[in-house]
Protein backbone atom coordinates (compact mmCIF):
# COMPACT_ATOMS: atom_id res chain seq x y z
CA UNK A 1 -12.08 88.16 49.84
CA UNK A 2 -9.62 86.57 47.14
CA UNK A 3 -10.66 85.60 44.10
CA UNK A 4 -9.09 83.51 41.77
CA UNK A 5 -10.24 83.19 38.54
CA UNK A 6 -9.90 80.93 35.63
CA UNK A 7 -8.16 77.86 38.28
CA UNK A 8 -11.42 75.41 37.39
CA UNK A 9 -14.07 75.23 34.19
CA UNK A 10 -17.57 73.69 34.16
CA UNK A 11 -17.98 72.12 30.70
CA UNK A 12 -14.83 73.88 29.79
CA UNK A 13 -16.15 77.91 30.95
CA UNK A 14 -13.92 79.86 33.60
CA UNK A 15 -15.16 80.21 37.12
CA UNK A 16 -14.16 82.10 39.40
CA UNK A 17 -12.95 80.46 43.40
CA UNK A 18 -13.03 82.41 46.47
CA UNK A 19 -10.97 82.44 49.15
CA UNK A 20 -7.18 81.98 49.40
CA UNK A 21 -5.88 78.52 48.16
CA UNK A 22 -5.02 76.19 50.61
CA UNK A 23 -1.41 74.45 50.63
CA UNK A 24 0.22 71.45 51.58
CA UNK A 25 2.10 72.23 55.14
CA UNK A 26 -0.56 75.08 56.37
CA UNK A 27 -2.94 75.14 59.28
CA UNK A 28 -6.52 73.09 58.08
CA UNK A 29 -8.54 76.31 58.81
CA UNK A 30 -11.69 75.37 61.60
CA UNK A 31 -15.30 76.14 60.38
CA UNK A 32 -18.50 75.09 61.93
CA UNK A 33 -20.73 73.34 59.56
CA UNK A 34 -24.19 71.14 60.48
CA UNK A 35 -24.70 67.94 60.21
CA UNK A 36 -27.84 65.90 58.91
CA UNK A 37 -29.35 66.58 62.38
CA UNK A 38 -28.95 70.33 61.71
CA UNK A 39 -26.11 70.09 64.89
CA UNK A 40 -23.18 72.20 64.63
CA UNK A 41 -19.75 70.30 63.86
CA UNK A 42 -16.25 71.83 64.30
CA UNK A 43 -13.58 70.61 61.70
CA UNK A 44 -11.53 70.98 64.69
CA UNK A 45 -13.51 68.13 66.36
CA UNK A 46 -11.88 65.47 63.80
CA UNK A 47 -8.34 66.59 65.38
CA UNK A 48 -7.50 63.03 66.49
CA UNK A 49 -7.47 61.51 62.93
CA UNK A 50 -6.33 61.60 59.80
CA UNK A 51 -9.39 63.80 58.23
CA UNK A 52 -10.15 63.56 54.55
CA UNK A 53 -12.58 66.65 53.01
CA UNK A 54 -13.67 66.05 49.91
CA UNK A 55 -16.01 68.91 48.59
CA UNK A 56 -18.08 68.60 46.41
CA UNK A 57 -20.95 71.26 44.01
CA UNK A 58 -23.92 68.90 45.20
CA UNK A 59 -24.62 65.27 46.47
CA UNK A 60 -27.75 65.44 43.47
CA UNK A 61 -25.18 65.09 40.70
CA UNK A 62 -24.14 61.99 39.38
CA UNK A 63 -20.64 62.45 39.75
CA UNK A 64 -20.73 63.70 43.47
CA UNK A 65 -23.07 61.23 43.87
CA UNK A 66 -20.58 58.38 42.41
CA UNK A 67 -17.39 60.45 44.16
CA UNK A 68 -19.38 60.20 47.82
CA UNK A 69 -20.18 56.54 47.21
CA UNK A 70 -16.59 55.72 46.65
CA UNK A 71 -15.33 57.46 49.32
CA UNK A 72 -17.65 55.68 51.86
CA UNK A 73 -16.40 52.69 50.23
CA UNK A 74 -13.11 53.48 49.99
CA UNK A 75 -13.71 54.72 54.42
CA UNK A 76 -14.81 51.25 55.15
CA UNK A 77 -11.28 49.67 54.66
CA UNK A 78 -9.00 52.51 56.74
CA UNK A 79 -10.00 51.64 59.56
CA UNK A 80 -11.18 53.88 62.63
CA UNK A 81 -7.96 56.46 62.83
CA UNK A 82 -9.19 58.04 59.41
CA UNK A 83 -12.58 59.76 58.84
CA UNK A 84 -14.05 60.78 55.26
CA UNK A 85 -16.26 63.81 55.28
CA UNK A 86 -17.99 65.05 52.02
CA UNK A 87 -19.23 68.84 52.38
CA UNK A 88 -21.47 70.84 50.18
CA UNK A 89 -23.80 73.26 49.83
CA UNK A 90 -26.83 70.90 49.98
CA UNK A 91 -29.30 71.14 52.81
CA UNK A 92 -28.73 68.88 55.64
CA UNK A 93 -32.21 66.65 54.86
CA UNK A 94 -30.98 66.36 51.35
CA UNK A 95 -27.70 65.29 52.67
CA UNK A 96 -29.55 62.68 55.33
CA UNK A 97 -31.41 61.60 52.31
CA UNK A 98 -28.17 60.83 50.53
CA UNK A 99 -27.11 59.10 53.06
CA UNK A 100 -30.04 57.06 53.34
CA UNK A 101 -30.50 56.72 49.70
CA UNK A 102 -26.84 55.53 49.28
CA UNK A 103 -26.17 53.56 52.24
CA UNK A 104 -23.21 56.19 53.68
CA UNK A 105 -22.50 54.36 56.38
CA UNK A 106 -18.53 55.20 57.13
CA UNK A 107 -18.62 58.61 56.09
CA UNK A 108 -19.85 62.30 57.04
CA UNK A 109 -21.77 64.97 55.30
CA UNK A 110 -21.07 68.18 56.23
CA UNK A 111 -23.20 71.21 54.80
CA UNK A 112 -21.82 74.56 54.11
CA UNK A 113 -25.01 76.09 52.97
CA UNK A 114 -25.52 79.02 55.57
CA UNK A 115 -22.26 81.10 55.75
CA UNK A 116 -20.21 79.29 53.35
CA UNK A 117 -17.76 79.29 55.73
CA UNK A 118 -15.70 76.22 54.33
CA UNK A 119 -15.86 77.49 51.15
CA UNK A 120 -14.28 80.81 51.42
CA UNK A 121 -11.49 79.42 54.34
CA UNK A 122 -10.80 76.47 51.89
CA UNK A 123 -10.57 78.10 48.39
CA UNK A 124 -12.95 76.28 47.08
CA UNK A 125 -16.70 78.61 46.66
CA UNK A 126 -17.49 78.95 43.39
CA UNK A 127 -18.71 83.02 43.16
CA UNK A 128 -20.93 81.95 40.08
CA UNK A 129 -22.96 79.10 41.83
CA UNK A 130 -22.73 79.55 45.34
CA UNK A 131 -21.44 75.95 45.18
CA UNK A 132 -18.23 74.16 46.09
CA UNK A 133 -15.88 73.26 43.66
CA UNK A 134 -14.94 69.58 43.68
CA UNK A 135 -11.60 69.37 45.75
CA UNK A 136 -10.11 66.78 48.40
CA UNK A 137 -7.74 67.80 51.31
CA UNK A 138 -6.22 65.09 53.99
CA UNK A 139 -5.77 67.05 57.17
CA UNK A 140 -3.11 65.07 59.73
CA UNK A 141 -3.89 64.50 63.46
CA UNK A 142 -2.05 68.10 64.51
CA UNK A 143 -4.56 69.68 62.03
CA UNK A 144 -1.76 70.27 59.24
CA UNK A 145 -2.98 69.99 55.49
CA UNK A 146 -0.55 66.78 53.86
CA UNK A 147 -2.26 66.89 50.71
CA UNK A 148 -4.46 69.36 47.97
CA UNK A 149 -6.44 68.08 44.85
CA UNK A 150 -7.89 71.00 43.43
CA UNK A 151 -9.75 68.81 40.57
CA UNK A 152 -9.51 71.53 37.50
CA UNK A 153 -12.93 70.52 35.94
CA UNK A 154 -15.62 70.42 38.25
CA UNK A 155 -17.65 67.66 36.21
CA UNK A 156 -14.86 65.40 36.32
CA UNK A 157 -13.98 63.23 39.34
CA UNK A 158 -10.50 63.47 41.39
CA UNK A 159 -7.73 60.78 40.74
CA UNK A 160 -9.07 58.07 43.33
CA UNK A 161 -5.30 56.45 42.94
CA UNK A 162 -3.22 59.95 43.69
CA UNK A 163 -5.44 60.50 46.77
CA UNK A 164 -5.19 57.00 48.27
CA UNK A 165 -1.33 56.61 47.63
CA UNK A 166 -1.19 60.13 49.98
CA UNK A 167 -3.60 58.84 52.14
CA UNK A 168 -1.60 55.63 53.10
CA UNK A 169 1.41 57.52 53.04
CA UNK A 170 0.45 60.11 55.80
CA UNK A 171 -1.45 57.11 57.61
CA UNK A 172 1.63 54.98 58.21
CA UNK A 173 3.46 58.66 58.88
CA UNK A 174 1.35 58.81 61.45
CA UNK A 175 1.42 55.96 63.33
């Protein structure tokens, strides 16, 4: 497996990703992750909408848990042909908890935690932590990636703004 090292920091130290970096204009790879209900969920299965994945190290954190919140905020004014999914390594009852805890009502959370299977076909497992590094990829309705953020420091949050404006953009593209 690739690794790339030295592309993100935690508190400023090198980590190292796994996996080949995803581009703009390539295939979204398919992986089976499980839901809160411990049911297995194709990425595949989203192929008739515009599919935002943000990943994230762990829904416990304060800044994954503010970065999930405004997503599912964000979800509840794009109407049905878009759907947010936040994946991480957390358990699926710690992800229903979340939920529960947060009031997620317009988005998904997706855990990675047996295979790491998103992590490795995304780029984004951190080799240190077992974790994923905080990233967001919008996935078209043909299953084409239309946008990367990669955020550099994992305890920082992604730019809201850039990912929106490409959102909209590839929404209206698609229409």
């Amino acid at each position: 497996m690739t690794e790339r090292q030295g592309v993100i920091t935690i508190h400023g130290n090198p980590l190292t990703l796994l996996g080949d970096e995803i581009k703009v204009g390539s295939p979204a790879p398919d992986c089976e992750l499980l839901d809160n209900d411990l049911h297995p969920v194709k990425l595949s299965s989203y192929r008739d909408k515009v599919l935002v994945l943000a990943s994230v190290p762990s829904l416990d954190t304060p800044v994954c848990d503010f970065e999930s919140r405004r997503f599912n905020d964000e979800a509840a004014g794009l109407g049905e042909a878009v759907q947010v999914v936040v994946v991480s390594m957390d358990l699926p009852f710690a992800q229903k908890r979340w939920c529960g805890a947060a009031g997620a009502a317009r988005l998904q959370t997706l855990s990675d935690h047996r295979q790491a299977d998103f992590g490795a076909a995304y780029g984004v497992l951190i080799k240190e932590l077992r974790l994923l590094a905080r990233a967001v990829f919008i996935v078209d309705r043909e299953g084409i990636v239309q946008y990367v953020q990669l955020v550099p420091e994992v305890a920082a949050e992604p730019d809201y703004e850039a990912v929106l404006r490409a959102l909209n953009s590839i929404i209206t593209e698609n229409q």
